[in-house]
Protein backbone atom coordinates (compact mmCIF):
# COMPACT_ATOMS: atom_id res chain seq x y z
CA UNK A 1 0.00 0.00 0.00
CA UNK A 2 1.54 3.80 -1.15
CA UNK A 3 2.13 5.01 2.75
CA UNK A 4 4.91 7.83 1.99
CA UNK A 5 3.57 10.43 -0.28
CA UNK A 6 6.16 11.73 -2.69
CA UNK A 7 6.66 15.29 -1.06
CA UNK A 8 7.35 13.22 2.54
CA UNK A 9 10.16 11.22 0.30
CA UNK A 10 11.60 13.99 -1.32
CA UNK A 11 11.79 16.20 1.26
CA UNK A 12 13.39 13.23 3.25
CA UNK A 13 16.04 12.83 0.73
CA UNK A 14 16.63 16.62 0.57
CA UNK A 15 16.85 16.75 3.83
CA UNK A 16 19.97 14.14 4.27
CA UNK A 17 21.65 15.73 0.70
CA UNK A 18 21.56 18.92 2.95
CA UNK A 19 22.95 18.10 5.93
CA UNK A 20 25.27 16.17 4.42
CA UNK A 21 26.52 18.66 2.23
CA UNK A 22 26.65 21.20 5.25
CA UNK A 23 28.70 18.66 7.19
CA UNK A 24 30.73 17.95 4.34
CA UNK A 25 31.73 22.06 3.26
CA UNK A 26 32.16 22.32 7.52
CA UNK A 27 36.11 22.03 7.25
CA UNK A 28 36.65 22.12 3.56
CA UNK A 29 35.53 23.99 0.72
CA UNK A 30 34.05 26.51 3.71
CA UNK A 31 33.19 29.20 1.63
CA UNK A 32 29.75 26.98 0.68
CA UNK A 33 29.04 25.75 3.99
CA UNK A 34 26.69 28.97 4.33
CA UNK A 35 24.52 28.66 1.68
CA UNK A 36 24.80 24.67 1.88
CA UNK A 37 23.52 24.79 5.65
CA UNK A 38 20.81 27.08 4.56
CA UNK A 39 19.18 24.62 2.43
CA UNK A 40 18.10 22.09 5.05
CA UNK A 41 16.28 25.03 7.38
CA UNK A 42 14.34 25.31 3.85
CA UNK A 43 13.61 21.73 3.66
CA UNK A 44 12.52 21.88 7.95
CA UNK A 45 10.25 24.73 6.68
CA UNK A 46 8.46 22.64 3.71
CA UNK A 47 8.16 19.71 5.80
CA UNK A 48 6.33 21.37 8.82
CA UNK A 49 3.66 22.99 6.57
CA UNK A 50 3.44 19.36 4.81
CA UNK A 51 3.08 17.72 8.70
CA UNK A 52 0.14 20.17 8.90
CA UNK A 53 -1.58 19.75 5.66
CA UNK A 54 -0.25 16.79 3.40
CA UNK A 55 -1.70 13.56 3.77
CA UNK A 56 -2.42 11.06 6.73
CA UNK A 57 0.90 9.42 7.03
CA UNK A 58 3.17 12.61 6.87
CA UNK A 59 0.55 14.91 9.32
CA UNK A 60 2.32 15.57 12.49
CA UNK A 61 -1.05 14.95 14.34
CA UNK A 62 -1.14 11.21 12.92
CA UNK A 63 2.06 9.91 13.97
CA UNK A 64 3.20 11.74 17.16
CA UNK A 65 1.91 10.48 20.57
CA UNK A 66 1.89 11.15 24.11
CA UNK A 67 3.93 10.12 26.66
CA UNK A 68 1.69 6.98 27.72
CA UNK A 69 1.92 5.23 24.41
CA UNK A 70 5.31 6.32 23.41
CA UNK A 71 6.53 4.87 26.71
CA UNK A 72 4.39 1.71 26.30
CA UNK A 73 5.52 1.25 23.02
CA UNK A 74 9.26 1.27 24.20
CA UNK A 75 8.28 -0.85 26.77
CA UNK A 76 7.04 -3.22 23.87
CA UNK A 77 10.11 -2.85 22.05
CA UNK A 78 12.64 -3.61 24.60
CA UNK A 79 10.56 -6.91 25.39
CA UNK A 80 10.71 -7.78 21.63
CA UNK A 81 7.07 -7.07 21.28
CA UNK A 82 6.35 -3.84 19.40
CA UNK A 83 3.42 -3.43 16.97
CA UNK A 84 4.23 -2.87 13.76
CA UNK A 85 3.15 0.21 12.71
CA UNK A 86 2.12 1.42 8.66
CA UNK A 87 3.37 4.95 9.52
CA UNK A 88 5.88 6.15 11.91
CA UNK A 89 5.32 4.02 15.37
CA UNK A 90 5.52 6.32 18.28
CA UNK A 91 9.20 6.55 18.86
CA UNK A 92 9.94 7.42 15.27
CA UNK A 93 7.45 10.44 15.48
CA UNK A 94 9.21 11.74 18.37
CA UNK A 95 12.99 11.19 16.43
CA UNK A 96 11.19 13.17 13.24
CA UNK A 97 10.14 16.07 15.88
CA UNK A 98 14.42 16.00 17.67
CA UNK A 99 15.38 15.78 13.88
CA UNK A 100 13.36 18.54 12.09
CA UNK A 101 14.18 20.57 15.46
CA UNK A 102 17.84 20.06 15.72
CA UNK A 103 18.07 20.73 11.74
CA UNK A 104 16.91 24.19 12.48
CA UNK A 105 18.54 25.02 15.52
CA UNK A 106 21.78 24.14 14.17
CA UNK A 107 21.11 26.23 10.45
CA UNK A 108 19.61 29.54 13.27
CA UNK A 109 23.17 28.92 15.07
CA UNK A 110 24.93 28.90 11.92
CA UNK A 111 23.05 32.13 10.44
CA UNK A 112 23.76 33.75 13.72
CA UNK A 113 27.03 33.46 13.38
CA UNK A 114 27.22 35.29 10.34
CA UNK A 115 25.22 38.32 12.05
CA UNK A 116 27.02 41.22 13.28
CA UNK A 117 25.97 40.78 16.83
CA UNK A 118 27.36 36.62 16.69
CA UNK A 119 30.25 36.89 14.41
CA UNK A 120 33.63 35.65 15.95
CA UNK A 121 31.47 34.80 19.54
CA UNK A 122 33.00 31.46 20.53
CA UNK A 123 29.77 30.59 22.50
CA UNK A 124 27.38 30.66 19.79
CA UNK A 125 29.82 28.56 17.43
CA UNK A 126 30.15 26.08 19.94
CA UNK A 127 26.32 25.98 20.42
CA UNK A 128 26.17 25.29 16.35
CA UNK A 129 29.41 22.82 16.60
CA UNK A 130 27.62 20.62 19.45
CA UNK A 131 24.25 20.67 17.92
CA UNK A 132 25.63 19.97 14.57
CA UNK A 133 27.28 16.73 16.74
CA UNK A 134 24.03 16.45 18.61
CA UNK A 135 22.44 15.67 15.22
CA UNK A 136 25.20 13.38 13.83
CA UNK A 137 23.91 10.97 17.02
CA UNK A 138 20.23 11.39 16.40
CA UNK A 139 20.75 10.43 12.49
CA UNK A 140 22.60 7.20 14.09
CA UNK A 141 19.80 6.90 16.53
CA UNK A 142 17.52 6.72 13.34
CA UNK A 143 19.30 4.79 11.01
CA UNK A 144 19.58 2.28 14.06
CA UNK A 145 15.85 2.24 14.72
CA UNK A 146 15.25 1.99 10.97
CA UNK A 147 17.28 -1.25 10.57
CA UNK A 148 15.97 -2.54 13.82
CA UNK A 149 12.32 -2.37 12.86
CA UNK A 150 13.18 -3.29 9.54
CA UNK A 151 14.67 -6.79 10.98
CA UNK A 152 11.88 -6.84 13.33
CA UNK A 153 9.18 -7.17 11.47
CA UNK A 154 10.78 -7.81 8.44
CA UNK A 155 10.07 -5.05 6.32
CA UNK A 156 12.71 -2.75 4.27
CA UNK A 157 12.01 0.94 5.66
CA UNK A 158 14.69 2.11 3.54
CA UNK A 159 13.34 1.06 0.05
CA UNK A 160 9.79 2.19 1.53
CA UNK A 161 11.03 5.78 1.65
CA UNK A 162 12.24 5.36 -1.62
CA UNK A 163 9.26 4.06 -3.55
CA UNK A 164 6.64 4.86 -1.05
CA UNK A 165 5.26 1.72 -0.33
CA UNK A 166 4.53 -0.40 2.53
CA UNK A 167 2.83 -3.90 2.82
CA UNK A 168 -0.99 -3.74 4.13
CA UNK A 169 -1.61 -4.50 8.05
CA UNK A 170 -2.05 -7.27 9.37
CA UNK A 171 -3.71 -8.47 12.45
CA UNK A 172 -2.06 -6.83 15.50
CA UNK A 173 -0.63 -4.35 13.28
CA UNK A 174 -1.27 0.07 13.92
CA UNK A 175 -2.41 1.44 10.51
């Protein structure tokens, strides 16, 4: 069944050509890292108006949960029991949320540091330097749950956000 709408998959993919072409230009080839970084705040932007209006599976108000089921379904995970779910299960819509928010914090540190006010202020780089880190370990905190749910219930997540597609639920399955 089509689950990931193509705006949700191309914004996903220009979201990870972004911040890996800001990482990248961090060290070397510096003089693009500016416009680079900008480019994933733009893709953050598109993708919160799209978690507001797009379709069922990439609304924010589908796929993020409270406290009570998030921390059930870990609870379910670390027991080897977690439903599968057709969207994003519970954890994953918080790690969307830390991602899209740590995206923009580190692009408004980056920006700031360009402003007269920041420029040369050793606090606010290291603010964008740790949060730039900060997102290297949620993106490894991702790509980890992605495999692991992927072996769990045996179903490639990666090729899903490629083509869109997910198998239909089955019983004990969260569409």
């Amino acid at each position: 069944m089509k689950v990931w709408d193509l705006p949700v998959r191309a914004l996903h993919l220009a979201l990870i050509a972004g911040v890996a072409g800001a990482w990248l230009t961090s060290e070397r080839w510096t003089h693009w890292h500016d416009g680079v970084g900008y480019a994933p705040l733009t893709v953050v932007l598109l993708r919160l108006v799209w978690g507001a209006v797009g379709g069922a599976y990439a609304r924010f108000g589908e796929f993020v949960h409270g406290p009570r089921e998030t921390g059930g379904y870990l609870a379910a995970l670390l027991r080897g029991r977690a439903a599968r779910h057709v969207g994003h299960n519970p954890l994953g819509g918080w790690m969307v949320l830390l991602l899209l928010g740590c995206v923009a914090l580190t692009g408004l540190t980056g920006w700031l540091c360009t402003t007269d006010r920041y420029w040369g202020d050793e606090t606010m780089f290291a603010l964008h330097t740790t949060l730039a880190w900060t997102l290297v370990g949620l993106v490894a905190l991702h790509v980890g749950g992605v495999l692991t749910m992927s072996l769990q219930h045996r179903e490639n997540l990666v090729a899903s956000m490629l083509h869109g597609r997910k198998r239909e639920p089955r019983e004990g399955d969260v569409s």
